[in-house]
C-alpha atoms as a PDB file:
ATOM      1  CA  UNK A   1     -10.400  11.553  16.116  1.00  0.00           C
ATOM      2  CA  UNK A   2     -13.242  10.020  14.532  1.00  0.00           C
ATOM      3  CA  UNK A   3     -13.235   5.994  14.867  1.00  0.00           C
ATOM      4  CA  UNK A   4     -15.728   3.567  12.988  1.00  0.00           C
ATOM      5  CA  UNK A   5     -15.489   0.012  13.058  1.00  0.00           C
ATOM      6  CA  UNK A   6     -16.327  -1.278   9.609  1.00  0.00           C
ATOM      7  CA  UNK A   7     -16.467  -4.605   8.018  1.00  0.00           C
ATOM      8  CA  UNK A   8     -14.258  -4.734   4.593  1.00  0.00           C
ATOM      9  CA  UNK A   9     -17.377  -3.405   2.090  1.00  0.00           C
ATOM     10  CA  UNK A  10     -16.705  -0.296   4.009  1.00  0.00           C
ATOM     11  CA  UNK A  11     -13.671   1.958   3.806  1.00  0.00           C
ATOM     12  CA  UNK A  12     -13.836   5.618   4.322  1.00  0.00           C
ATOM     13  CA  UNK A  13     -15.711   7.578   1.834  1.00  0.00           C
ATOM     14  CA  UNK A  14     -17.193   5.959  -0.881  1.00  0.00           C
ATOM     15  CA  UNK A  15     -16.341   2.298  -2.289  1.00  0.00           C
ATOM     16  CA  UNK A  16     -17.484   0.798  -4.954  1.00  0.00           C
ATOM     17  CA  UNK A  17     -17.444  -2.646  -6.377  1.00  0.00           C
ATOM     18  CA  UNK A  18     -15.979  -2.883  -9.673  1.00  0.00           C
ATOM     19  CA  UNK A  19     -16.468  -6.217 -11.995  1.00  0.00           C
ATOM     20  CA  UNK A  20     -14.638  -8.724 -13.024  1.00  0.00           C
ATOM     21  CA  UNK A  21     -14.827  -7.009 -16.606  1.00  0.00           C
ATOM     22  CA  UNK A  22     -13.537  -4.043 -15.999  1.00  0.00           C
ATOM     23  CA  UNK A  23     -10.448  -5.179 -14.405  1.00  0.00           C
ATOM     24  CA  UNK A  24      -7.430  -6.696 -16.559  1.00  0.00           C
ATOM     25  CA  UNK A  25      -7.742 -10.264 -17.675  1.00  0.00           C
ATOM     26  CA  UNK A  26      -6.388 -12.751 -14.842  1.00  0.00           C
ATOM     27  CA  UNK A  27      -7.361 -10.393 -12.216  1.00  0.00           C
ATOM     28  CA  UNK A  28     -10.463 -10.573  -9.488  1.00  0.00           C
ATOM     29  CA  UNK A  29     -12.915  -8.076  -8.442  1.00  0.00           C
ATOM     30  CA  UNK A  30     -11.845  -5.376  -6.820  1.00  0.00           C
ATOM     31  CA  UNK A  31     -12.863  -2.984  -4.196  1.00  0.00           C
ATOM     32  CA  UNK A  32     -12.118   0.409  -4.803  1.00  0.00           C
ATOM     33  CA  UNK A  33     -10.774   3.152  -2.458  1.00  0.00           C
ATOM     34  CA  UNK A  34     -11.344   6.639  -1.473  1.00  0.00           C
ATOM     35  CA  UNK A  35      -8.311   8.303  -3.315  1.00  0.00           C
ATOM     36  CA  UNK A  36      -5.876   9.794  -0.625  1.00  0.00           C
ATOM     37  CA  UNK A  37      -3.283   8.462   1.983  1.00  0.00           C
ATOM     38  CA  UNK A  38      -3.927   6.139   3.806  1.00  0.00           C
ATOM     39  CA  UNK A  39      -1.274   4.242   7.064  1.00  0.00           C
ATOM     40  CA  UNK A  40      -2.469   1.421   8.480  1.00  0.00           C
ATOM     41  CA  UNK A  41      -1.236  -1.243  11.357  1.00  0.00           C
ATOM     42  CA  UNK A  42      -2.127  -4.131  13.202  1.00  0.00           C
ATOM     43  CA  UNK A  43      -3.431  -3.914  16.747  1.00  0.00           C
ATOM     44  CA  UNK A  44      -2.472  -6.668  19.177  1.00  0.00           C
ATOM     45  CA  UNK A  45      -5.774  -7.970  18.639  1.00  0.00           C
ATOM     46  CA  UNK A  46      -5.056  -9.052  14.991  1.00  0.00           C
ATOM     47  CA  UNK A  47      -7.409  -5.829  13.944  1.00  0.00           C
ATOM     48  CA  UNK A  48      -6.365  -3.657  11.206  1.00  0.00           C
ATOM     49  CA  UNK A  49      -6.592   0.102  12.343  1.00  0.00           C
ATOM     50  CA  UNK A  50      -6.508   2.245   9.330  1.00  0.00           C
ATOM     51  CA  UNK A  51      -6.179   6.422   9.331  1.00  0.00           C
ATOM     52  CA  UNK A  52      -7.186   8.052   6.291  1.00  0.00           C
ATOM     53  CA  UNK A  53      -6.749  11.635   4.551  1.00  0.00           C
ATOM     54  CA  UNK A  54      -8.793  12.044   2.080  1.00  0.00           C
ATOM     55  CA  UNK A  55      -7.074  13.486  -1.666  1.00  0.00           C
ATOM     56  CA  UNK A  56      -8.432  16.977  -1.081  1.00  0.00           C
ATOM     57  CA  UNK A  57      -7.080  17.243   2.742  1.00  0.00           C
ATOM     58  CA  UNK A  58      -3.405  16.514   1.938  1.00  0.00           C
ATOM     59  CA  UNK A  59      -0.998  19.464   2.975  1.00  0.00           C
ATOM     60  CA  UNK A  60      -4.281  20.575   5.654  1.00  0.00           C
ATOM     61  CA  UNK A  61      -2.106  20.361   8.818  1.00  0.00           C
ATOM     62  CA  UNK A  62      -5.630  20.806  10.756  1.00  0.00           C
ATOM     63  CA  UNK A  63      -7.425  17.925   9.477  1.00  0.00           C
ATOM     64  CA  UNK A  64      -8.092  14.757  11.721  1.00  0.00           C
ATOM     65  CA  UNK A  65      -7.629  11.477   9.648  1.00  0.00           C
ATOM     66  CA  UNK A  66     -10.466   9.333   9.417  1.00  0.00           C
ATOM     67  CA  UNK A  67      -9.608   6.272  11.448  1.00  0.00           C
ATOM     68  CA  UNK A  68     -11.395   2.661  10.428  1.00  0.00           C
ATOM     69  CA  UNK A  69     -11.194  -0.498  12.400  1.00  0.00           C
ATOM     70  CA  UNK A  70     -11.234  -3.753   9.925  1.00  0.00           C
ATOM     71  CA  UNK A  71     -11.617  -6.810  12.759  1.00  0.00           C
ATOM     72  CA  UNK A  72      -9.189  -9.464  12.184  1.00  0.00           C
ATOM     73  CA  UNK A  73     -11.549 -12.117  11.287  1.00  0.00           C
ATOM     74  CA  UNK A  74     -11.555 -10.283   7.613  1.00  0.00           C
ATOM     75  CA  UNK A  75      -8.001  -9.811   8.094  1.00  0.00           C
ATOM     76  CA  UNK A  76      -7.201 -13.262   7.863  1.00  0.00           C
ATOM     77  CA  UNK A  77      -9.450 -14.090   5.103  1.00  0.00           C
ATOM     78  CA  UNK A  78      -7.166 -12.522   3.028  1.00  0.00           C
ATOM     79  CA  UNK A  79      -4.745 -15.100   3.163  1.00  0.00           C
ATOM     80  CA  UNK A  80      -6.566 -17.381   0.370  1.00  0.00           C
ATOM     81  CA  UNK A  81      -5.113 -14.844  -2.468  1.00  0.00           C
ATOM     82  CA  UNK A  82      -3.162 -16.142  -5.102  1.00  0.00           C
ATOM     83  CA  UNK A  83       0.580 -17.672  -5.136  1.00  0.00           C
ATOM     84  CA  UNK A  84       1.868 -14.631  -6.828  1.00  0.00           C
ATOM     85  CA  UNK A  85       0.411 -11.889  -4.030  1.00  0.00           C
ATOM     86  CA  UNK A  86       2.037 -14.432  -1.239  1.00  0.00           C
ATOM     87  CA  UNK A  87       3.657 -12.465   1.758  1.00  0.00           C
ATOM     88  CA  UNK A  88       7.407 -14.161   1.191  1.00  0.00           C
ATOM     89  CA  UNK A  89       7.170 -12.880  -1.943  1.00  0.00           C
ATOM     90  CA  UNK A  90       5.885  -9.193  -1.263  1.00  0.00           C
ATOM     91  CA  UNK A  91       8.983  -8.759   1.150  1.00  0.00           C
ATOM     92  CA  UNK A  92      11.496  -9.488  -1.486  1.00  0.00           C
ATOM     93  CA  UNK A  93      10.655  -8.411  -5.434  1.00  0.00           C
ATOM     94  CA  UNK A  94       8.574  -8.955  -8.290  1.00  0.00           C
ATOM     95  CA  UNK A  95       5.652  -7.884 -10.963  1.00  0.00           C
ATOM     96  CA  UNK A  96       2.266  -8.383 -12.252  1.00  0.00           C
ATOM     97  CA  UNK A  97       1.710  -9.999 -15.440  1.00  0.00           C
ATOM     98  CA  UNK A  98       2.880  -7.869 -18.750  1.00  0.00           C
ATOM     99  CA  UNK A  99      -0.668  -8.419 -19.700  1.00  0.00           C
ATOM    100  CA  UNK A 100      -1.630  -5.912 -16.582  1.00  0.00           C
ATOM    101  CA  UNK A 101      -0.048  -2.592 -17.402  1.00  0.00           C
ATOM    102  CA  UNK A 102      -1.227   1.198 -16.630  1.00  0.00           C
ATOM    103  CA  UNK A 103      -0.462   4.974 -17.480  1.00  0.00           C
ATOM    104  CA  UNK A 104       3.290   5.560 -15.895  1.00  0.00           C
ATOM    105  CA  UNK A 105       1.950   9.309 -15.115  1.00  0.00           C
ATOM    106  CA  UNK A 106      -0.650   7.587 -12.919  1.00  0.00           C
ATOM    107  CA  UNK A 107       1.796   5.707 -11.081  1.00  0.00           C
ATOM    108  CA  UNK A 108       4.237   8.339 -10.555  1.00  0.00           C
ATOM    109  CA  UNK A 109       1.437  10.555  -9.009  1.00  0.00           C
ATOM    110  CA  UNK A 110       0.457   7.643  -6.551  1.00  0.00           C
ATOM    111  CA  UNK A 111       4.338   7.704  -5.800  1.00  0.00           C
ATOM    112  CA  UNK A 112       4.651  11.041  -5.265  1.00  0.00           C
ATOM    113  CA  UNK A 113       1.569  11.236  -2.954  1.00  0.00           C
ATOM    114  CA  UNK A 114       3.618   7.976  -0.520  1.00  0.00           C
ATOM    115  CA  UNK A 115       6.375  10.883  -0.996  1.00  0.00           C
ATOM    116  CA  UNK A 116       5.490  13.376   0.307  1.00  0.00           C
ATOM    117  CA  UNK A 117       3.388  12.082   3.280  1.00  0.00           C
ATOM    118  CA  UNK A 118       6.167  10.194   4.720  1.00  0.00           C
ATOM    119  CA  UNK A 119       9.221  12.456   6.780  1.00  0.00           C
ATOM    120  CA  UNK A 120      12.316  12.419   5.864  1.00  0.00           C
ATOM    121  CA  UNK A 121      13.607   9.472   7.049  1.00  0.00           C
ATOM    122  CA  UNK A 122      10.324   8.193   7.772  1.00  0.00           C
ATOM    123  CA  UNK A 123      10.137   5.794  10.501  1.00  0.00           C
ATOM    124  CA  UNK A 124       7.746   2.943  11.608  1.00  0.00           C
ATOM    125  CA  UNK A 125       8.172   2.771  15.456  1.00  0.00           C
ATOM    126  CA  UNK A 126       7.830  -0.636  17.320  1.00  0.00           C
ATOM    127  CA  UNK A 127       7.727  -4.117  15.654  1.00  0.00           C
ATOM    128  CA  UNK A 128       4.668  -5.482  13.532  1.00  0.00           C
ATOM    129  CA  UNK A 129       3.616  -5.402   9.909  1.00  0.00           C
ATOM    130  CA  UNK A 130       2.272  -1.502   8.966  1.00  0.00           C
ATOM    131  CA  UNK A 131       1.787  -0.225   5.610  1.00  0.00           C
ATOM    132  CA  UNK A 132       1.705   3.594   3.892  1.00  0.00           C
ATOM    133  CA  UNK A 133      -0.135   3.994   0.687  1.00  0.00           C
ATOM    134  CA  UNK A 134      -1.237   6.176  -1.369  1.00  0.00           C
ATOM    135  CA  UNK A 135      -4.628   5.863  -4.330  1.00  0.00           C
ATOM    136  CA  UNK A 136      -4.876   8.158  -6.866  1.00  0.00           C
ATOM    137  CA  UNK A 137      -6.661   7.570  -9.666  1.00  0.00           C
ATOM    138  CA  UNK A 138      -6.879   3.585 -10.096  1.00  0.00           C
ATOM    139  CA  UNK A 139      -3.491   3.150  -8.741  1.00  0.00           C
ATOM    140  CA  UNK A 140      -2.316   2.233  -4.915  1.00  0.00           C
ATOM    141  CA  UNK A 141       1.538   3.082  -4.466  1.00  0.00           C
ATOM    142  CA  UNK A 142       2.660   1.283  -1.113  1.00  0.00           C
ATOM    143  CA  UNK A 143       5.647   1.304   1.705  1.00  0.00           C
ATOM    144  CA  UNK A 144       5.093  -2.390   3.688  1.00  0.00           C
ATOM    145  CA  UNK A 145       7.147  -2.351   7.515  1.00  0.00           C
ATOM    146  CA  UNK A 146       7.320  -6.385   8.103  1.00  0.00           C
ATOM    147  CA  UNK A 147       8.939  -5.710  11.946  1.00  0.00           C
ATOM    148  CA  UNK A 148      11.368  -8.069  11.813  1.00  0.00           C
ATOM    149  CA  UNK A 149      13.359  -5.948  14.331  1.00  0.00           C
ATOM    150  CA  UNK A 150      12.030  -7.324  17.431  1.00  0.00           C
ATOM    151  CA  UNK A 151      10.290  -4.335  18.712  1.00  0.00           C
ATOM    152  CA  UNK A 152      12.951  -1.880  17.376  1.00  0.00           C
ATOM    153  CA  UNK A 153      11.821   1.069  15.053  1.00  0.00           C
ATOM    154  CA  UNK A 154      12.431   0.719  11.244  1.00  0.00           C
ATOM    155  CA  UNK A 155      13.964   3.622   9.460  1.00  0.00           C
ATOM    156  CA  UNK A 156      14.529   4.418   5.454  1.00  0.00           C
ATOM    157  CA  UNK A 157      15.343   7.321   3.539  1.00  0.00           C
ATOM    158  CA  UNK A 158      12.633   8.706   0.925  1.00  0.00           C
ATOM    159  CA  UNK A 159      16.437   9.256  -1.735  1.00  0.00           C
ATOM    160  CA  UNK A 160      15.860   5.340  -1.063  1.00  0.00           C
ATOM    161  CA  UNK A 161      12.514   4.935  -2.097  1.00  0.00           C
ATOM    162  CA  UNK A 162      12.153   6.956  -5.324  1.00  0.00           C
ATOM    163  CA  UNK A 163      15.000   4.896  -5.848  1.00  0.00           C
ATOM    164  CA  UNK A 164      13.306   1.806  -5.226  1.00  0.00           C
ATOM    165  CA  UNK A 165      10.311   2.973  -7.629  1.00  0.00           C
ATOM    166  CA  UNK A 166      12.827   3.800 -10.661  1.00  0.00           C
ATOM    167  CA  UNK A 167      14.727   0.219  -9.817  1.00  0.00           C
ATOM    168  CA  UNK A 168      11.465  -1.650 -10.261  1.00  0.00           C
ATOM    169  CA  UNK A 169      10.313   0.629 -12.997  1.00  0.00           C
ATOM    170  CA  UNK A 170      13.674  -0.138 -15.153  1.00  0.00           C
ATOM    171  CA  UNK A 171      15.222  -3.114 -13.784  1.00  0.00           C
ATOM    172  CA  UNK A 172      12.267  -5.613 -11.856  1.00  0.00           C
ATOM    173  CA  UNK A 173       9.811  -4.776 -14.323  1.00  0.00           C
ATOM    174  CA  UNK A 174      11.674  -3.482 -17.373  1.00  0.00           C
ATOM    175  CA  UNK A 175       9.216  -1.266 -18.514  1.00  0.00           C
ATOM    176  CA  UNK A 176       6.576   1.785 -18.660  1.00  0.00           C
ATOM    177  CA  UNK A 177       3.414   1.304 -16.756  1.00  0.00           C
ATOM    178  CA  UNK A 178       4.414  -2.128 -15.311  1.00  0.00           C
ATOM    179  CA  UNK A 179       3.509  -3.324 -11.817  1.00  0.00           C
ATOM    180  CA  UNK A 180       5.609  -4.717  -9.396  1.00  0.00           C
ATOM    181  CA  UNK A 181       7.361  -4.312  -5.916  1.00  0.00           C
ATOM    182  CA  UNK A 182      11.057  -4.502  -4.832  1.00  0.00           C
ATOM    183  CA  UNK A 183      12.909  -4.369  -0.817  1.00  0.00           C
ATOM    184  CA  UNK A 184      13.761  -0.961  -0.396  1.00  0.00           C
ATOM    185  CA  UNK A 185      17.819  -0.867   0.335  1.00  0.00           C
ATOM    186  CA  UNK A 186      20.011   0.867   3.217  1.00  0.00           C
ATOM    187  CA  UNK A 187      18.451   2.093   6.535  1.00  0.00           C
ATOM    188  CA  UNK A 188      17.228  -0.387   8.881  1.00  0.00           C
ATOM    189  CA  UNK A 189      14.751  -2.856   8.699  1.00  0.00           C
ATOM    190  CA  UNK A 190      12.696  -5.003   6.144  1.00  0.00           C
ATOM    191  CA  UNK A 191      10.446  -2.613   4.428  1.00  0.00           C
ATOM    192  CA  UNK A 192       9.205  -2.992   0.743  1.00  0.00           C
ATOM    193  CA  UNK A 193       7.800  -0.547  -1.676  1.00  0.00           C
ATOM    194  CA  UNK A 194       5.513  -0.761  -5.476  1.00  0.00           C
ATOM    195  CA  UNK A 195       2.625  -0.524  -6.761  1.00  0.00           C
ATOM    196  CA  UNK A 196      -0.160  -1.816  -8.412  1.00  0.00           C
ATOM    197  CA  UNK A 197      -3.767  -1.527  -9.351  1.00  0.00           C
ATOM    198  CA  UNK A 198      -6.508  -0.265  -6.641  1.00  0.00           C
ATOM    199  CA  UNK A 199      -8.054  -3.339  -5.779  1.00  0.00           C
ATOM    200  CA  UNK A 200      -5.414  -5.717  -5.825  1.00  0.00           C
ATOM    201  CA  UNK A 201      -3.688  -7.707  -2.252  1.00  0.00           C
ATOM    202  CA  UNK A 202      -0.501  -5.815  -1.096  1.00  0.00           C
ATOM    203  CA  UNK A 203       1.627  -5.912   1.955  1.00  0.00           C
ATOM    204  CA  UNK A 204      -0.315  -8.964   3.920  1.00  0.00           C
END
């Protein structure tokens, strides 16, 4: 397994920086992904360790994820993010402005690439925050664990989560190409799912 420890400019594959201009109004700059899967958790260090497979790899059983190391001093900088990205607030429901919309085909490709790289239930093992996600073209489509089970593994249905997308998609957010992010129901465990633009603060 290949491991690099990398400051926050880095992430696997290219990254870019895009402007404040190109990204919807009331929004900051962003830094842009690699598109693929990525599953991230943190260590007991406060680190971030982040595996990544690469949009042309999915499916390729033989392929070793990339593995990253973001040290928790960056980690924690990320806590000085506006009110409406606050953590209390990811865990239960919401969306982004109506002013910050995109294609709905783009967002149900992220979503089906968090699909199908999860099992069937998928599980998060152990306590801890840990995140899925998916980027595919501009969007990131994200599963957030908050292990608030006390060591104990967390375990939710995919039926449950395309369920959770259509609820936010027609219910949360009311609408086509809006962003938001809802608790996904049944199962075990405090685990939410959305998504949003690539760029933008999600899960902690």
């Amino acid at each position: 397994m290949k491991i690099t420890i990398l400051s926050t400019t880095f992430l696997a594959y290219a990254m870019v920086m895009v402007s404040a201009a190109a990204l919807p109004e009331d929004t900051e700059p962003a830094t842009v992904s690699a598109d693929g899967a990525y599953s991230s958790e943190l260590d007991a260090e406060g680190n971030e360790v982040v595996q990544f497979i690469p949009w042309n790899e999915l499916g390729n059983k033989s392929f070793v994820p990339i593995t990253t190391v973001i040290p928790a001093p960056e980690i924690a900088g990320r806590a000085a993010i506006p009110e409406h990205h606050g953590l209390e607030k990811r865990k239960k429901q919401g969306c982004l402005p109506k002013s910050i919309t995109r294609d709905q085909w783009k967002i149900d490709e992220a979503n089906n690439c968090v699909y199908h790289s999860v099992s069937d239930p998928f599980v998060f093992l152990g306590g801890g925050n840990k995140r899925h996600y998916c980027v595919r073209q501009g969007i990131t489509s994200f599963i957030c664990s908050y292990g608030a089970n006390r060591g104990e593994p967390t375990v939710k249905d995919r039926d449950d989560l395309r369920w959770t997308w259509d609820y936010i998609r027609l219910v949360v957010c009311g609408g086509k190409g809006r962003l938001g992010h809802s608790e996904i129901p049944n199962g075990y465990g405090l685990v939410s799912a959305g998504y949003t633009y690539e760029g933008d603060k999600f899960c902690w």
